[in-house]
N, C-alpha and C. Protein backbone atom coordinates (compact mmCIF):
# COMPACT_ATOMS: atom_id res chain seq x y z
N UNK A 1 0.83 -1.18 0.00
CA UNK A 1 0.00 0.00 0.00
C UNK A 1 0.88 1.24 0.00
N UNK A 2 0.60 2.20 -1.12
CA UNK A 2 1.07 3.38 -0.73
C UNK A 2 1.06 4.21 1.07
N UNK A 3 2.37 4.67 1.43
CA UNK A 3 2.63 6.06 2.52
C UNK A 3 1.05 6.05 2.68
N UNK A 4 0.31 5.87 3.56
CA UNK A 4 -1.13 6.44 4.07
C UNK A 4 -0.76 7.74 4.60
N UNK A 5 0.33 8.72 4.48
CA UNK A 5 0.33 9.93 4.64
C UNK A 5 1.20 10.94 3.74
N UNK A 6 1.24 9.96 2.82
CA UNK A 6 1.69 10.91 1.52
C UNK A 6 0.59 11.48 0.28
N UNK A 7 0.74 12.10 -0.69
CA UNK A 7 -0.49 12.59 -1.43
C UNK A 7 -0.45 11.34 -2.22
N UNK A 8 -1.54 11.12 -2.44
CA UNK A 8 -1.90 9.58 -2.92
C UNK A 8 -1.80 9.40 -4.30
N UNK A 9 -2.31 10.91 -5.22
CA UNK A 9 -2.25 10.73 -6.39
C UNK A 9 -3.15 9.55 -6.99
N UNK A 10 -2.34 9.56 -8.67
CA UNK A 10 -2.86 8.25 -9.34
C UNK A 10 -2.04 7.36 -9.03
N UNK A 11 -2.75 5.99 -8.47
CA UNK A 11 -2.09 4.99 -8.40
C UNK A 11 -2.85 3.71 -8.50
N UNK A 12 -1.93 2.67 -9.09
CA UNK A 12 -3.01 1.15 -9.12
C UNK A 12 -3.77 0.98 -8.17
N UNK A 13 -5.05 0.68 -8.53
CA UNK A 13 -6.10 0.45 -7.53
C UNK A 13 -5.83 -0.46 -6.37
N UNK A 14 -4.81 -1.95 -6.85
CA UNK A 14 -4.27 -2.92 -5.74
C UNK A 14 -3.36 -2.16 -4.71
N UNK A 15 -2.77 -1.35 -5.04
CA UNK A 15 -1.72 -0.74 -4.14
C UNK A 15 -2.39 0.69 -3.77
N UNK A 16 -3.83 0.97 -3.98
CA UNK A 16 -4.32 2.11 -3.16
C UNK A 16 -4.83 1.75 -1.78
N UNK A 17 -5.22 2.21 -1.01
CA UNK A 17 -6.04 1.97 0.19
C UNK A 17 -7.55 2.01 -0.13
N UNK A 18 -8.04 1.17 1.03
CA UNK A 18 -9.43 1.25 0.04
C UNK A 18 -10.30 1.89 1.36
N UNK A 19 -11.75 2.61 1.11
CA UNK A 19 -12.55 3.68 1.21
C UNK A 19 -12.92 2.80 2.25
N UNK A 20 -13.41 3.98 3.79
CA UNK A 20 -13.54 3.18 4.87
C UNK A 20 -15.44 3.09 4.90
N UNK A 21 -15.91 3.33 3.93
CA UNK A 21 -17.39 3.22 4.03
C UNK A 21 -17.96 2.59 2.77
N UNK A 22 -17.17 2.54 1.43
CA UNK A 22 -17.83 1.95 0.43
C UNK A 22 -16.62 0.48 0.02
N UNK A 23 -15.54 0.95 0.98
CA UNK A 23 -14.69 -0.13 -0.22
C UNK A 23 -13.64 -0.13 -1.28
N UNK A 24 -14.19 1.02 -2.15
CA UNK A 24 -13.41 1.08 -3.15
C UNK A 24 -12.01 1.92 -3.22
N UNK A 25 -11.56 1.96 -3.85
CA UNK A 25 -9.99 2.20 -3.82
C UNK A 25 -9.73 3.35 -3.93
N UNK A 26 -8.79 3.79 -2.78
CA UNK A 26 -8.82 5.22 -3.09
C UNK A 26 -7.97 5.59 -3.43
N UNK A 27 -8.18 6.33 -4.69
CA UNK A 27 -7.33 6.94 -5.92
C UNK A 27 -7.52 7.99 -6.56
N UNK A 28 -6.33 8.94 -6.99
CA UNK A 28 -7.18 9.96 -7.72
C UNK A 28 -6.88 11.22 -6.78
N UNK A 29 -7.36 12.48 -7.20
CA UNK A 29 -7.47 13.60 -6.33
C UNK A 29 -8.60 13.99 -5.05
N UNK A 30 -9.71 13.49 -5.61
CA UNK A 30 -10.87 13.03 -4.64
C UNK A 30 -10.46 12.34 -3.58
N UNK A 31 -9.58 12.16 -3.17
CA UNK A 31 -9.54 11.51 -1.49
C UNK A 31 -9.67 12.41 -0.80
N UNK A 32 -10.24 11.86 0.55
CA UNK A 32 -9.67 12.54 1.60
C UNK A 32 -9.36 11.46 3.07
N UNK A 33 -8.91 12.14 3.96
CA UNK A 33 -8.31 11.41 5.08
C UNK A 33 -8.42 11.99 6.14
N UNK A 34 -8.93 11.15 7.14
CA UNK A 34 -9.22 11.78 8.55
C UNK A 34 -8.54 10.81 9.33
N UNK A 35 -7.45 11.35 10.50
CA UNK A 35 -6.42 10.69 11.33
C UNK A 35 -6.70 11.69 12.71
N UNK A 36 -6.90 10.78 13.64
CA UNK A 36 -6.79 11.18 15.50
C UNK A 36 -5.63 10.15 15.76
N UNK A 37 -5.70 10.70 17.18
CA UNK A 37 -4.79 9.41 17.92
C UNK A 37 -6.23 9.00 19.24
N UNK A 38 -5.84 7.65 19.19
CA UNK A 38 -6.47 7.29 20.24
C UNK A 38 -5.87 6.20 20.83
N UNK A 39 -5.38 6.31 22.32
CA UNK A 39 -4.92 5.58 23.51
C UNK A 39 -3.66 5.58 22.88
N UNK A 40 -2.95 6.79 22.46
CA UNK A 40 -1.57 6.91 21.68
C UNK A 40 -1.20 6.30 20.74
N UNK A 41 -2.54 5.93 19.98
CA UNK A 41 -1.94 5.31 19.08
C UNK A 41 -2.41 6.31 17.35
N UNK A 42 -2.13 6.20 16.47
CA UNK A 42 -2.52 7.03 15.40
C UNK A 42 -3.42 6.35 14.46
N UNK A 43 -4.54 6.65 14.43
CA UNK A 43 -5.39 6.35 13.12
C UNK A 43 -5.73 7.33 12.26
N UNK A 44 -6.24 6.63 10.93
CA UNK A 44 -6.93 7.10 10.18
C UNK A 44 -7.39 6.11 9.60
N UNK A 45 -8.71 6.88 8.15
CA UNK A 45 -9.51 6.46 8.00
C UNK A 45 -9.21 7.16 6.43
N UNK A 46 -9.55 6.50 5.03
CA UNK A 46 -9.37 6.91 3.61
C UNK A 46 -10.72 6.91 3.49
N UNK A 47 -10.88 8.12 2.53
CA UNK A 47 -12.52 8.11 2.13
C UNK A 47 -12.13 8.51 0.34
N UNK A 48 -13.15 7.92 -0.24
CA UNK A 48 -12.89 8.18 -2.26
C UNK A 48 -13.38 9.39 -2.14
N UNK A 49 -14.42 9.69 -1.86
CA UNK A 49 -14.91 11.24 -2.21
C UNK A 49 -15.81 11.95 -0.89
N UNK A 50 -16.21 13.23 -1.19
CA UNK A 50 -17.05 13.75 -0.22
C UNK A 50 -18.33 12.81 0.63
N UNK A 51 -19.02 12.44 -0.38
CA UNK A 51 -19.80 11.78 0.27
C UNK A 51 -19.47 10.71 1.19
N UNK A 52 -18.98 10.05 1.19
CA UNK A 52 -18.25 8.82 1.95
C UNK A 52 -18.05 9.39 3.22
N UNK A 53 -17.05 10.44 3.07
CA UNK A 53 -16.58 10.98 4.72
C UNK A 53 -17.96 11.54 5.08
N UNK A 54 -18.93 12.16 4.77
CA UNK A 54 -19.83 12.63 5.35
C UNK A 54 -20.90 11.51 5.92
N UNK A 55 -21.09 10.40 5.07
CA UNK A 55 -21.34 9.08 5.52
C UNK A 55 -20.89 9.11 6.66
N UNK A 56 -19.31 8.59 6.94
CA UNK A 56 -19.15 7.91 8.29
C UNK A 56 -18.87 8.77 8.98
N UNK A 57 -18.69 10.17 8.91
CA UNK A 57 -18.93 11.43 10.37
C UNK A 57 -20.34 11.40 10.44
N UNK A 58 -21.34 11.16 9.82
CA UNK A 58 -22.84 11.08 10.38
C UNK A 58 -23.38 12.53 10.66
């Protein structure tokens, strides 16, 4: 998988990360990414487009 904190760009769909609400691969300029830390540890979450992240922020 591509740096999950580098700009993602175009890249093969197998080696993208895939969308934390539909699945699909996230690629392209349309990403976006939402990262906290929780219990010190660092997450995030890849979304393909707007809708998706607005999906799983609710």
């Amino acid at each position: 998988m591509v740096d999950p904190t580098s700009d993602i760009g175009d890249v093969d769909p197998e080696d993208a990360p895939a969308c934390a609400v539909c699945g699909a691969a996230v690629t392209g300029d349309e990403h976006r990414v939402r990262s906290w830390v929780e219990d010190g540890n660092v997450e995030h979450r890849h979304f393909c487009d707007d809708d998706c992240l607005e999906e799983w922020d609710g």
